[in-house]
PDB file of N, CA and C in Angstrom:
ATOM      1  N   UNK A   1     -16.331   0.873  21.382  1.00  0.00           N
ATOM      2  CA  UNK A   1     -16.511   1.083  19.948  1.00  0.00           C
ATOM      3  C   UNK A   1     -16.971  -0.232  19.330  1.00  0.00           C
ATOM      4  N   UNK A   2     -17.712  -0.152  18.580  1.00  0.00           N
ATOM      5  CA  UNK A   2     -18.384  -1.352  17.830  1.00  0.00           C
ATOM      6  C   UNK A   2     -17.462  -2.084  16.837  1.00  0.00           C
ATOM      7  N   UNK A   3     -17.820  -3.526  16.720  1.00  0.00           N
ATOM      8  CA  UNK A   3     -16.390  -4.119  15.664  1.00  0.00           C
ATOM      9  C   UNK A   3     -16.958  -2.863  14.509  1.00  0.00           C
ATOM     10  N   UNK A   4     -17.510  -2.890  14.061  1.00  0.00           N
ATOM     11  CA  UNK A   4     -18.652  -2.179  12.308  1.00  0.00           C
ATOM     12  C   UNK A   4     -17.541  -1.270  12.544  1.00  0.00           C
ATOM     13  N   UNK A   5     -17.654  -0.464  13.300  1.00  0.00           N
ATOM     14  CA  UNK A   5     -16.638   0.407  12.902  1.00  0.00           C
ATOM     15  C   UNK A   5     -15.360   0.970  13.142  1.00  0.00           C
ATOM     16  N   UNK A   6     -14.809  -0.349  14.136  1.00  0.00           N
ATOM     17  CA  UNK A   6     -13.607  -0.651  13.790  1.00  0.00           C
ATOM     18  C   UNK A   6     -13.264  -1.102  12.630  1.00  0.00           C
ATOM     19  N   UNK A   7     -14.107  -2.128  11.845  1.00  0.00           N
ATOM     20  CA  UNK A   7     -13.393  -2.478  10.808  1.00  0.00           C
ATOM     21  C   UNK A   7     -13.395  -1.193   9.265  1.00  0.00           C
ATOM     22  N   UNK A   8     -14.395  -0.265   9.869  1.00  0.00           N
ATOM     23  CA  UNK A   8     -14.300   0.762   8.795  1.00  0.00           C
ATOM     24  C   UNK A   8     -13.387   1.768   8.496  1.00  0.00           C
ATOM     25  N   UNK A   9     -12.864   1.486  10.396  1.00  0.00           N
ATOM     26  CA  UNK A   9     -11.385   2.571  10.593  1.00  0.00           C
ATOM     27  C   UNK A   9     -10.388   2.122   9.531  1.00  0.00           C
ATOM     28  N   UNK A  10     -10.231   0.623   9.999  1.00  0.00           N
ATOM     29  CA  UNK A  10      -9.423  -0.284   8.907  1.00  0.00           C
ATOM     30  C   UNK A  10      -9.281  -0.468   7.382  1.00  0.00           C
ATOM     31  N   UNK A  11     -10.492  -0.076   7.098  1.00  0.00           N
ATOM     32  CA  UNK A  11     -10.614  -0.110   6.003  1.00  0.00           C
ATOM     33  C   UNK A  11     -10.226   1.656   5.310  1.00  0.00           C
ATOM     34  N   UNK A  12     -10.487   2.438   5.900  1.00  0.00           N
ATOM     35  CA  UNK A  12     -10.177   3.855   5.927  1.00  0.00           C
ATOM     36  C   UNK A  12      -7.954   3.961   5.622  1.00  0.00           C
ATOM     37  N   UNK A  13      -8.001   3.083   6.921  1.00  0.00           N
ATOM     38  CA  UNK A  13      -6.543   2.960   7.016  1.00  0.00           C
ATOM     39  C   UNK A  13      -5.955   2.456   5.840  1.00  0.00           C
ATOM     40  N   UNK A  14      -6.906   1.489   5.406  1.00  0.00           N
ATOM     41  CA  UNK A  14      -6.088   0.575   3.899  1.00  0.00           C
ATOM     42  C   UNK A  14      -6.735   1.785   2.746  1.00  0.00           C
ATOM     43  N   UNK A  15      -7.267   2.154   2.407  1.00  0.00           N
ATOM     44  CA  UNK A  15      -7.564   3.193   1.241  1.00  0.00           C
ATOM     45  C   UNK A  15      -6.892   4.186   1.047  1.00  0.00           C
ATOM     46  N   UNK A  16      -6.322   4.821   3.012  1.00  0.00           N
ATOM     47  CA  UNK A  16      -5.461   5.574   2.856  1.00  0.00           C
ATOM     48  C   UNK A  16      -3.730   5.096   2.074  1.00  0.00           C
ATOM     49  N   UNK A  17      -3.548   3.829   2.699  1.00  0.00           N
ATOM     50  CA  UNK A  17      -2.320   3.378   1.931  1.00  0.00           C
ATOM     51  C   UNK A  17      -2.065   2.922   0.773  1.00  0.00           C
ATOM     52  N   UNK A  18      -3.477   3.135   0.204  1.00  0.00           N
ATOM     53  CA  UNK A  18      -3.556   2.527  -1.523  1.00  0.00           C
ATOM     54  C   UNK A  18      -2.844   2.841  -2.518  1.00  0.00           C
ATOM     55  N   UNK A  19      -2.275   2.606  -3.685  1.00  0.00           N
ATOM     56  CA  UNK A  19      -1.403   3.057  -4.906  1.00  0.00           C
ATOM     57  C   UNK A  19      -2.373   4.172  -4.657  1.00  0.00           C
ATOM     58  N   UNK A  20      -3.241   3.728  -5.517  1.00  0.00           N
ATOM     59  CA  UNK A  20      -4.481   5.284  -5.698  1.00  0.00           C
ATOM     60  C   UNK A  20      -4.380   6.314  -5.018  1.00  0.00           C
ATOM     61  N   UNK A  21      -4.516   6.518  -4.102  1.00  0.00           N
ATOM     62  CA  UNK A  21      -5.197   7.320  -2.640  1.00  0.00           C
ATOM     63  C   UNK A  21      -3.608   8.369  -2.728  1.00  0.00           C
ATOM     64  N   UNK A  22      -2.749   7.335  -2.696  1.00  0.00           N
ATOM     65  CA  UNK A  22      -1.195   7.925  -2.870  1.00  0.00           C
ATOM     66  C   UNK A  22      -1.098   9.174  -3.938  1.00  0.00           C
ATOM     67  N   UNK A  23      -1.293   7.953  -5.087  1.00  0.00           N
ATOM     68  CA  UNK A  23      -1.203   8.748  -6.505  1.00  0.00           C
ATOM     69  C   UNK A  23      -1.889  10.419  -6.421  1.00  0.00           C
ATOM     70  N   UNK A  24      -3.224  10.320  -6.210  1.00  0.00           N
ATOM     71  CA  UNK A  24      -3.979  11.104  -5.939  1.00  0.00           C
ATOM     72  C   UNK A  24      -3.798  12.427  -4.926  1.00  0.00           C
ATOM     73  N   UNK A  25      -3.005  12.382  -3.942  1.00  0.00           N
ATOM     74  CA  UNK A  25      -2.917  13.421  -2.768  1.00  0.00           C
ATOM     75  C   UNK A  25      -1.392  13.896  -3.447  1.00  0.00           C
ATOM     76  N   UNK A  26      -0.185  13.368  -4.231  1.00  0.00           N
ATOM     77  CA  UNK A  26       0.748  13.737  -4.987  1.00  0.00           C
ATOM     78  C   UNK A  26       0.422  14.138  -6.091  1.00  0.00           C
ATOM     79  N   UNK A  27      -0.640  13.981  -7.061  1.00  0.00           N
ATOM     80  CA  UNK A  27      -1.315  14.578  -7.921  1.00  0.00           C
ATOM     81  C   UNK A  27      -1.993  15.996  -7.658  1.00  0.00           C
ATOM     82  N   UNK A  28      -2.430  16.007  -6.111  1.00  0.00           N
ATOM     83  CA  UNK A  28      -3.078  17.322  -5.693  1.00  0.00           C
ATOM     84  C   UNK A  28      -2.348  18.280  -5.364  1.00  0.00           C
ATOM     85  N   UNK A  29      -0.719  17.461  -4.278  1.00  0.00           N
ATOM     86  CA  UNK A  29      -0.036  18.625  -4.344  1.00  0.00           C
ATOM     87  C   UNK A  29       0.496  19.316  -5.349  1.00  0.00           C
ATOM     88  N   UNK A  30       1.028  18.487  -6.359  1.00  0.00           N
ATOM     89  CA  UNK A  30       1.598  19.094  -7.752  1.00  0.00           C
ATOM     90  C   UNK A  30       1.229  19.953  -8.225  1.00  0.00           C
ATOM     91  N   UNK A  31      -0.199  19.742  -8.272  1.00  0.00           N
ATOM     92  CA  UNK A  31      -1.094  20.865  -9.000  1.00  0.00           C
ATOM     93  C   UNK A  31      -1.664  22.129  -7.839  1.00  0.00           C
ATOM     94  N   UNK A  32      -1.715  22.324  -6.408  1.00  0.00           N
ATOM     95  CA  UNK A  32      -1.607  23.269  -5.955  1.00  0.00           C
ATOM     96  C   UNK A  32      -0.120  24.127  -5.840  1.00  0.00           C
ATOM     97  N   UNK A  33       0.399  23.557  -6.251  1.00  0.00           N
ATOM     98  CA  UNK A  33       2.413  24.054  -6.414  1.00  0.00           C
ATOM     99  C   UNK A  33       2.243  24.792  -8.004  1.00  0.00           C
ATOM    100  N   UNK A  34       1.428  24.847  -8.704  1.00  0.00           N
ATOM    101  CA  UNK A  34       1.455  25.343  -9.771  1.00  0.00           C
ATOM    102  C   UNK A  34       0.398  26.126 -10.477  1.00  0.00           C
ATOM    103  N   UNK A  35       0.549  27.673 -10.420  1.00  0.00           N
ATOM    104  CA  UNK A  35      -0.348  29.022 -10.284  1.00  0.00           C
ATOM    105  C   UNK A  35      -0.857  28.786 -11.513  1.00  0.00           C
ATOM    106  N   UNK A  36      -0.117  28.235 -12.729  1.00  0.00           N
ATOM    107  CA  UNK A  36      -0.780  28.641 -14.237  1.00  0.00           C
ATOM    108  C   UNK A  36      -2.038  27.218 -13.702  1.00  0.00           C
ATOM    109  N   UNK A  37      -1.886  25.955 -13.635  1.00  0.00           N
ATOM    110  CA  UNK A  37      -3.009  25.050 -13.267  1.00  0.00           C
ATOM    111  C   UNK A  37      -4.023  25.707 -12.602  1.00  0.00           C
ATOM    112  N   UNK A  38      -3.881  26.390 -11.593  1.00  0.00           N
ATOM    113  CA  UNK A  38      -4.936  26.497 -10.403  1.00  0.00           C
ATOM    114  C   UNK A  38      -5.426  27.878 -11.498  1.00  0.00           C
ATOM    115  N   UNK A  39      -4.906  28.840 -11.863  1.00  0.00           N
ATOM    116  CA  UNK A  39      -5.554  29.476 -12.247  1.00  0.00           C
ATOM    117  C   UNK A  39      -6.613  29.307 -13.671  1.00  0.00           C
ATOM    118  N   UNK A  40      -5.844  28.467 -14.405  1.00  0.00           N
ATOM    119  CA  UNK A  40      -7.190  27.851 -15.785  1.00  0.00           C
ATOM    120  C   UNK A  40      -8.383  27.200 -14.810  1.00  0.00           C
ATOM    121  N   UNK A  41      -7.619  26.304 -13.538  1.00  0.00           N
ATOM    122  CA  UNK A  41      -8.647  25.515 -12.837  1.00  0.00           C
ATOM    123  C   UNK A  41      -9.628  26.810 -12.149  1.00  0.00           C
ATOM    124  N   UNK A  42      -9.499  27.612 -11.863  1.00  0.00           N
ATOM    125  CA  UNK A  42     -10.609  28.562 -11.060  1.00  0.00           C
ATOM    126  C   UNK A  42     -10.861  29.568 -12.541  1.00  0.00           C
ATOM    127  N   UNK A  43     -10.382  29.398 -13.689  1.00  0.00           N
ATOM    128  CA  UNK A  43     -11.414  30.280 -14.402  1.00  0.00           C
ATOM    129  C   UNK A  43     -12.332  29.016 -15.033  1.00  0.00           C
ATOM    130  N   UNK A  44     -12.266  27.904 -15.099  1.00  0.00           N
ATOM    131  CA  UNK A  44     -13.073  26.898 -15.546  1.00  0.00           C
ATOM    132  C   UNK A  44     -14.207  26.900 -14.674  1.00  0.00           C
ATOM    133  N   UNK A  45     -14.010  26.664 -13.200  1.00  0.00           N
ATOM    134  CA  UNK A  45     -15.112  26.690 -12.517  1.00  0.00           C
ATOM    135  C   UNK A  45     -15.957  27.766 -12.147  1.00  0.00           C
ATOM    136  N   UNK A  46     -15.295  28.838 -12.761  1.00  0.00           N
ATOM    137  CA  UNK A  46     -15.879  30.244 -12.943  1.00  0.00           C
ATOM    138  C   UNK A  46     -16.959  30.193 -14.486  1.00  0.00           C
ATOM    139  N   UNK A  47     -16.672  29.632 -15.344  1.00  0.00           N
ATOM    140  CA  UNK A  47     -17.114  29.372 -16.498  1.00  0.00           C
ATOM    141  C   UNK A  47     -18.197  28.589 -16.183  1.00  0.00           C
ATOM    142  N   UNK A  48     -18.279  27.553 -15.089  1.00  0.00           N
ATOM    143  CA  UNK A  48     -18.926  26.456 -15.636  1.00  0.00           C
ATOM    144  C   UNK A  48     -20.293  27.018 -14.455  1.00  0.00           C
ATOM    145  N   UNK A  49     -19.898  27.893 -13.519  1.00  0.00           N
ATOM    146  CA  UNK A  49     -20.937  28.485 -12.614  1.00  0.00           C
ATOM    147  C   UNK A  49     -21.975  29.425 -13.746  1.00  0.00           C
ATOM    148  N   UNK A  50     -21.267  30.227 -14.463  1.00  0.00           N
ATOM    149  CA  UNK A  50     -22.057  31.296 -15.282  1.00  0.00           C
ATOM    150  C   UNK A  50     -22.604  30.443 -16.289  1.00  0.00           C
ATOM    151  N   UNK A  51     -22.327  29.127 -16.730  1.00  0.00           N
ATOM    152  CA  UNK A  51     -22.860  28.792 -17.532  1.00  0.00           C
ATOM    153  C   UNK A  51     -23.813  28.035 -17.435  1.00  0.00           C
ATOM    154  N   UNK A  52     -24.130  27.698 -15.995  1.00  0.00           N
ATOM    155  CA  UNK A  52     -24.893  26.828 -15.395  1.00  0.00           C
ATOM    156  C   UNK A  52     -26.433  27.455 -15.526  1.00  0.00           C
ATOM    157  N   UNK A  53     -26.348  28.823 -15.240  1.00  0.00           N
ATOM    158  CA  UNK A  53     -27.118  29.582 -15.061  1.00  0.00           C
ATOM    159  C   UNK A  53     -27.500  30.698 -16.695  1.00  0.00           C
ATOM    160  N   UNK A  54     -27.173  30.542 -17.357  1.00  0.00           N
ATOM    161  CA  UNK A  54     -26.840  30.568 -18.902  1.00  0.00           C
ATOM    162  C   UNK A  54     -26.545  29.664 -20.147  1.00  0.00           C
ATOM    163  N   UNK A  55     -27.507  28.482 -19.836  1.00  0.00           N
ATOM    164  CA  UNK A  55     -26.701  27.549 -20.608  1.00  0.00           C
ATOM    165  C   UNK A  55     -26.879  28.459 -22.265  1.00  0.00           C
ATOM    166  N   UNK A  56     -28.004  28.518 -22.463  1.00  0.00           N
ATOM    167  CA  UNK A  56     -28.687  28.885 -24.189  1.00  0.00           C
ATOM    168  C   UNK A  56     -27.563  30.202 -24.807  1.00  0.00           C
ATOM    169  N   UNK A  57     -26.374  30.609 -23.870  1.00  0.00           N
ATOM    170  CA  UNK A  57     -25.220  31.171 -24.002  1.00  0.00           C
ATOM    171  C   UNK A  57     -23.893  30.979 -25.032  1.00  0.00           C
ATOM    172  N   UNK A  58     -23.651  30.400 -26.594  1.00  0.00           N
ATOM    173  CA  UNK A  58     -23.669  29.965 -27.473  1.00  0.00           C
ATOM    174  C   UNK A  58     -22.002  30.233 -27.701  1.00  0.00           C
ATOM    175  N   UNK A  59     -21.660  31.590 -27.080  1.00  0.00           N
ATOM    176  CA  UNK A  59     -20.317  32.229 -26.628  1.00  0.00           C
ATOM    177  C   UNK A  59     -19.532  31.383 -25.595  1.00  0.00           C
ATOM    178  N   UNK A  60     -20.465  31.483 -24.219  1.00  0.00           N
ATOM    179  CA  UNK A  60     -20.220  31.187 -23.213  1.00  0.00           C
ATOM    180  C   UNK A  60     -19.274  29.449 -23.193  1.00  0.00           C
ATOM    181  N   UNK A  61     -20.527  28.762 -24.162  1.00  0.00           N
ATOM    182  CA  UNK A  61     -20.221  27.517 -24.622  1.00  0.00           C
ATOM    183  C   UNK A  61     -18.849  27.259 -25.064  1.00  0.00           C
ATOM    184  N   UNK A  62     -18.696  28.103 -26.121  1.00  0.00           N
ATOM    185  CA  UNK A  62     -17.490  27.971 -26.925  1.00  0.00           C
ATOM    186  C   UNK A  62     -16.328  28.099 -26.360  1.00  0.00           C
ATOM    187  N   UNK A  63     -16.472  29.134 -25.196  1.00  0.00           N
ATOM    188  CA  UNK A  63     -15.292  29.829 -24.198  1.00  0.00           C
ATOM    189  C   UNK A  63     -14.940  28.434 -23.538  1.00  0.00           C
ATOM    190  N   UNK A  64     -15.976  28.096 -22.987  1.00  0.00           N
ATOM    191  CA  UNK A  64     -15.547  26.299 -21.981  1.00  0.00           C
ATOM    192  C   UNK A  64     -15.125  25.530 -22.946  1.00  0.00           C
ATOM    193  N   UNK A  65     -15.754  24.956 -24.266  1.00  0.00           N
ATOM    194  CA  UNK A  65     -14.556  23.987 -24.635  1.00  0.00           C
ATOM    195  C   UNK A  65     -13.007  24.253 -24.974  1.00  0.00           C
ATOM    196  N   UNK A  66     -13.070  25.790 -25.119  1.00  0.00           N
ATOM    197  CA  UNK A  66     -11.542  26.304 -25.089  1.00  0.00           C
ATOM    198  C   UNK A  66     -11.021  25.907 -24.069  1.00  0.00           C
ATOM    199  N   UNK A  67     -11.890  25.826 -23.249  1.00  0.00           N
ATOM    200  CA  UNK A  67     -10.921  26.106 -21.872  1.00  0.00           C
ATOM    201  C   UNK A  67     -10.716  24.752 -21.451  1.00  0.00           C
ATOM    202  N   UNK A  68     -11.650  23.735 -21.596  1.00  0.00           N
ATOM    203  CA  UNK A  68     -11.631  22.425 -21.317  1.00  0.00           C
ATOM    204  C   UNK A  68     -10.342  21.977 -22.203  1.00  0.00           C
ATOM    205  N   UNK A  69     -10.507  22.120 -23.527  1.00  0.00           N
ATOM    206  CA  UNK A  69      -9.140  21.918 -23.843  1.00  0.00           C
ATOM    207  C   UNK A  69      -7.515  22.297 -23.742  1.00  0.00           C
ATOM    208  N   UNK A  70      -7.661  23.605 -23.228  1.00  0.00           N
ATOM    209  CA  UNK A  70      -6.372  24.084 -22.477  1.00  0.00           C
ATOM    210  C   UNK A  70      -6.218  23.345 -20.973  1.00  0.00           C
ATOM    211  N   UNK A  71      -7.233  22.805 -20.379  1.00  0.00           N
ATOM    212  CA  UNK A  71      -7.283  22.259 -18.880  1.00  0.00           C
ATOM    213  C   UNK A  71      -6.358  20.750 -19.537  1.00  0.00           C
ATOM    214  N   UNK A  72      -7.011  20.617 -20.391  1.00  0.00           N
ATOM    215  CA  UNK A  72      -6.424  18.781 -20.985  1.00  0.00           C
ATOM    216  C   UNK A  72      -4.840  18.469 -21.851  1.00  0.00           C
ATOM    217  N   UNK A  73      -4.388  20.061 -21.396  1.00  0.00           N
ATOM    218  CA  UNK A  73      -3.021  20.048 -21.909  1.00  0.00           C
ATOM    219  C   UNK A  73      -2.425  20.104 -21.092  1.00  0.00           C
ATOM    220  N   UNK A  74      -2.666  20.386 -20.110  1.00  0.00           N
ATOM    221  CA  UNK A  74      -1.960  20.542 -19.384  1.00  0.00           C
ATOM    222  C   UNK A  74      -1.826  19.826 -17.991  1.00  0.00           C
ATOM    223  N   UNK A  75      -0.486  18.735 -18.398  1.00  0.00           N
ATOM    224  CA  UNK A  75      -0.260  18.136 -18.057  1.00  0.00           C
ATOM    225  C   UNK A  75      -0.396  17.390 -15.863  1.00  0.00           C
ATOM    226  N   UNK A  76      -0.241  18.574 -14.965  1.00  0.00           N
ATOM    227  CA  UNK A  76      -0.371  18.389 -14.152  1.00  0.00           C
ATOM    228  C   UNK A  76      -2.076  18.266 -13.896  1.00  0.00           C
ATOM    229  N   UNK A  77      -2.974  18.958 -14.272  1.00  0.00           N
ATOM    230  CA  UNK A  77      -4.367  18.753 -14.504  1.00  0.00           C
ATOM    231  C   UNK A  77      -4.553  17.720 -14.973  1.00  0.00           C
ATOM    232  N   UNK A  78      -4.119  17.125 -16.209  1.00  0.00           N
ATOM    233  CA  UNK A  78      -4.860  15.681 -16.389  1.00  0.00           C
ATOM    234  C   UNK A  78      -4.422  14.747 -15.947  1.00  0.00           C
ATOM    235  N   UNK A  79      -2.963  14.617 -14.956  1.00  0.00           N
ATOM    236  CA  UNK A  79      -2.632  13.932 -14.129  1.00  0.00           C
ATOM    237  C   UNK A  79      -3.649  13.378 -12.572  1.00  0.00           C
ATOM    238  N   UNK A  80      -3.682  14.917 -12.153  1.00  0.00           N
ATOM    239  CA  UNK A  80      -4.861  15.090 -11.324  1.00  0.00           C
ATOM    240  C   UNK A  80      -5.961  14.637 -11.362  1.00  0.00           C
ATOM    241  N   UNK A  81      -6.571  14.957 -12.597  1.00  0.00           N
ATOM    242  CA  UNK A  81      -7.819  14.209 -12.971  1.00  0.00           C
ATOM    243  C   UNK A  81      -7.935  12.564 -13.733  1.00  0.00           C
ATOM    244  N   UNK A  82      -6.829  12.212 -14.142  1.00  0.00           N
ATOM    245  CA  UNK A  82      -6.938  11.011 -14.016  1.00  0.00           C
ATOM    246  C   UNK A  82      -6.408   9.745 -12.606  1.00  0.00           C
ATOM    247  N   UNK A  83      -6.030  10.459 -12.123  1.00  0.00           N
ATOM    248  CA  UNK A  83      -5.549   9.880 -10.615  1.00  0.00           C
ATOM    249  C   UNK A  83      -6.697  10.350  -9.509  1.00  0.00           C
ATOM    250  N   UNK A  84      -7.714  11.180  -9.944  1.00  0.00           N
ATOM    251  CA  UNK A  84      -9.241  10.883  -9.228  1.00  0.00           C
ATOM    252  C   UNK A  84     -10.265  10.393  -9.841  1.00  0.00           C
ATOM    253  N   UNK A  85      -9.456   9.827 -11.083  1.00  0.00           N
ATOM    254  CA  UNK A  85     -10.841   9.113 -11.940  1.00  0.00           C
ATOM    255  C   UNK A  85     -10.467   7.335 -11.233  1.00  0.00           C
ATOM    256  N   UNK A  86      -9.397   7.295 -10.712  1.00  0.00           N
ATOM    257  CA  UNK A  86      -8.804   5.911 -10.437  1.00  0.00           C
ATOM    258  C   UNK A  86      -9.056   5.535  -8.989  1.00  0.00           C
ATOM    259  N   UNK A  87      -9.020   6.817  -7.968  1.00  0.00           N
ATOM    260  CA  UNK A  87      -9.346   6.403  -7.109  1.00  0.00           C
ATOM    261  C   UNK A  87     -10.783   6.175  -6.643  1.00  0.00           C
ATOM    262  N   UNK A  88     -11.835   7.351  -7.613  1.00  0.00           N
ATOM    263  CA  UNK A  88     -13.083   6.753  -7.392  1.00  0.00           C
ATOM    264  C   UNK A  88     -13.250   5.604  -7.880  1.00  0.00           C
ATOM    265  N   UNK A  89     -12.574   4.667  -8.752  1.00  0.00           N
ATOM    266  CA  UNK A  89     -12.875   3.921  -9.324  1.00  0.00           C
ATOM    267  C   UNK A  89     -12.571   2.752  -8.336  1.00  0.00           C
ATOM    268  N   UNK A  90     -11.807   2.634  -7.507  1.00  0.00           N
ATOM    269  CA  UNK A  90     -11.194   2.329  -6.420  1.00  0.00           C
ATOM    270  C   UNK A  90     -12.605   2.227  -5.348  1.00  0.00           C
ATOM    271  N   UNK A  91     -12.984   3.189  -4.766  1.00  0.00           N
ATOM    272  CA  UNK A  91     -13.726   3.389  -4.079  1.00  0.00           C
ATOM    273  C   UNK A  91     -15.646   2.751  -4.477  1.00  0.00           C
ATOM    274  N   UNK A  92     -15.576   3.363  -5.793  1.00  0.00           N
ATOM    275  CA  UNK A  92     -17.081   2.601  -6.313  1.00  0.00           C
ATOM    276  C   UNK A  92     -16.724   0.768  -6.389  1.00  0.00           C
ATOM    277  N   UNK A  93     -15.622   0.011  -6.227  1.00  0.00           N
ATOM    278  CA  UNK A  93     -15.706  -1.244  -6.463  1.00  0.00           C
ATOM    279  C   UNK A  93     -15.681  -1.645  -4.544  1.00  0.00           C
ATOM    280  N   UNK A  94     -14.900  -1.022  -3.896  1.00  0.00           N
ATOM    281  CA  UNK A  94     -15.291  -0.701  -2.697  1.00  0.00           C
ATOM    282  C   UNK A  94     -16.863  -0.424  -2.284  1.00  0.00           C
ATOM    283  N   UNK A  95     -17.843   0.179  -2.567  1.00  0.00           N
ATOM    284  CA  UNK A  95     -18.663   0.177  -2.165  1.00  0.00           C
ATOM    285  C   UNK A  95     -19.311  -0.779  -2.844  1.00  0.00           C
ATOM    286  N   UNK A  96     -19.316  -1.323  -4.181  1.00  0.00           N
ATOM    287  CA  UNK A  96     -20.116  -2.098  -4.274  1.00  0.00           C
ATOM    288  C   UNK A  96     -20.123  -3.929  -4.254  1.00  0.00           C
ATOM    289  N   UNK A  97     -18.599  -3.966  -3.405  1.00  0.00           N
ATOM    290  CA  UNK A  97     -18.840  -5.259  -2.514  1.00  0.00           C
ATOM    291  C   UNK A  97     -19.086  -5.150  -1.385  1.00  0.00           C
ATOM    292  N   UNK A  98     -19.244  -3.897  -0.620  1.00  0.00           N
ATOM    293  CA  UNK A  98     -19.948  -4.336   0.844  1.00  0.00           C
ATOM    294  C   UNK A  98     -21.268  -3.762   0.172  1.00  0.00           C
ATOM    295  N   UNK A  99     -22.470  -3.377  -0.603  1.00  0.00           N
ATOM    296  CA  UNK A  99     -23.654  -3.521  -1.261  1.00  0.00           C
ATOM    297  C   UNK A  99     -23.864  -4.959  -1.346  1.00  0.00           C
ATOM    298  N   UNK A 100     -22.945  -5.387  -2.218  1.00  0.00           N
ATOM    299  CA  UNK A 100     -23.137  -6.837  -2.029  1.00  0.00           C
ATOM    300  C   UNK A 100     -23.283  -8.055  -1.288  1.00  0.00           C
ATOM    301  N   UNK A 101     -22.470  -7.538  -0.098  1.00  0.00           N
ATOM    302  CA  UNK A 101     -22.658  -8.521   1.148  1.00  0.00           C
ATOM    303  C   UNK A 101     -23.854  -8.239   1.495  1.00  0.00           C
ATOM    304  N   UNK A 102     -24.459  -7.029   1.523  1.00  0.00           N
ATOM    305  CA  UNK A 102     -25.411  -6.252   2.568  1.00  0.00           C
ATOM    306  C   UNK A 102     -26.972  -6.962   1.532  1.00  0.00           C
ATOM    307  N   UNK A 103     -26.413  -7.207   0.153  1.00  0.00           N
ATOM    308  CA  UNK A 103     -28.046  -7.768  -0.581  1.00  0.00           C
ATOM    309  C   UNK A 103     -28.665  -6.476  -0.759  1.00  0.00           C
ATOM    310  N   UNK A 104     -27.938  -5.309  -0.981  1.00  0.00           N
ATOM    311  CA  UNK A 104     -28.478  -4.235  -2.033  1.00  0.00           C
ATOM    312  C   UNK A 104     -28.380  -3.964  -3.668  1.00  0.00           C
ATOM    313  N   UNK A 105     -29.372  -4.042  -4.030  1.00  0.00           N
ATOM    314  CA  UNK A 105     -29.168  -4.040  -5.345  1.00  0.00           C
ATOM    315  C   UNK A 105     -28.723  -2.810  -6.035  1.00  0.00           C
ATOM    316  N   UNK A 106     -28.154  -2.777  -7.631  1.00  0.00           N
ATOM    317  CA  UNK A 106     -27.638  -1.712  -7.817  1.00  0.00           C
ATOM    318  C   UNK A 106     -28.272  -0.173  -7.242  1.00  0.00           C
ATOM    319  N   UNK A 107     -29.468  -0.423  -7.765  1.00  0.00           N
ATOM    320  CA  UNK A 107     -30.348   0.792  -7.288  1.00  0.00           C
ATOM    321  C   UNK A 107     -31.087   1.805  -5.998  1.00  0.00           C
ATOM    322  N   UNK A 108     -30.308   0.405  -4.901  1.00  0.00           N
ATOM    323  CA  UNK A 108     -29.491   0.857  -3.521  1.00  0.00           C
ATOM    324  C   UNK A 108     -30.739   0.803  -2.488  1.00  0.00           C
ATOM    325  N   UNK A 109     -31.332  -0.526  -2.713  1.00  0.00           N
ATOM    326  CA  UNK A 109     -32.646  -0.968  -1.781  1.00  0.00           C
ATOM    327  C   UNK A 109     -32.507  -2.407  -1.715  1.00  0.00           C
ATOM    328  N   UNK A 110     -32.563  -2.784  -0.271  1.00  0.00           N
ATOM    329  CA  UNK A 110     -32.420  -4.395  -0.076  1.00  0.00           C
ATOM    330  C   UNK A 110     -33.564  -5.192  -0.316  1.00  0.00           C
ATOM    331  N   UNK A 111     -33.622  -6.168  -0.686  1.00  0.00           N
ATOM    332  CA  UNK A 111     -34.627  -6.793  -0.999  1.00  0.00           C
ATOM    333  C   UNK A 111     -35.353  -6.765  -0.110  1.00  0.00           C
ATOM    334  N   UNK A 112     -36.679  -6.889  -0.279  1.00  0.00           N
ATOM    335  CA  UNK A 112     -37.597  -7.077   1.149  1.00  0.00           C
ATOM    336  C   UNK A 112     -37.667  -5.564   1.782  1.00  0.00           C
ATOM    337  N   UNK A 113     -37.158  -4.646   1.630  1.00  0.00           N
ATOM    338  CA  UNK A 113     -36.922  -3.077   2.165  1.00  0.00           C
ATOM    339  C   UNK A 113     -38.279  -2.467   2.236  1.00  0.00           C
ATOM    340  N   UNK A 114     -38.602  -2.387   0.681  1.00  0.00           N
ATOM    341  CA  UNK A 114     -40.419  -1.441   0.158  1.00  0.00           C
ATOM    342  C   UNK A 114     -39.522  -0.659  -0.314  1.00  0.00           C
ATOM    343  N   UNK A 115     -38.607  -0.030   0.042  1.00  0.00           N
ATOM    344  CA  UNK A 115     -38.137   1.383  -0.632  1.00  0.00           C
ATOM    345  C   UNK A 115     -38.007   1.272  -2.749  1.00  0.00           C
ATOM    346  N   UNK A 116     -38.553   0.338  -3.070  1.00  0.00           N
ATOM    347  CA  UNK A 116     -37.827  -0.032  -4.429  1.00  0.00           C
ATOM    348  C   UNK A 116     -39.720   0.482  -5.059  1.00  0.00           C
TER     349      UNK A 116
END
């Protein structure tokens, strides 16, 4: 096995033991332990499929910010979703110091590449 990705195992291993990573998989169970969450959560993504395909839907609209705001009351949901807003946040500062070692710029082409 190559060091590269041994050290990515490692690094896998430390993300897994992170506050975050933690927070986040106890945030997920909570909210699969609880039918009223999962169920606003699968009529939201039911909403947001039909509306994808319907945006100029003026009803449809109105129905999702209802619903977005019943999702934001409720408490195990915005737990959830703020404990995956933390770990991507986690993860994007993660990727963008090994970008940085590597001399990719934000827009994700190394200097000298052509791809830019």
């Amino acid at each position: 096995m190559s060091e590269v990705i041994k050290k990515a195992e490692i690094l896998g291993d430390k993300l897994i033991e992170s506050k975050a990573f933690r927070a986040l998989k106890e945030a997920e169970s909570t909210l699969e332990n609880d039918t009223e969450a999962l169920k606003l959560k699968k009529e939201m993504e039911e909403k947001q499929q039909t509306f994808a395909s319907n945006r100029q839907n003026e009803k449809l609209k109105k129905e999702l910010i209802s619903l977005q705001q019943k999702l934001w009351q409720n408490e195990k949901i915005k737990n959830y979703i703020q404990t995956q807003k933390q770990f991507n946040n986690l993860m994007n500062k993660v990727n963008n110091i090994i970008s940085q070692s590597l001399g990719i710029q934000q827009g994700g082409c190394a200097p000298g590449s052509g791809c830019c």
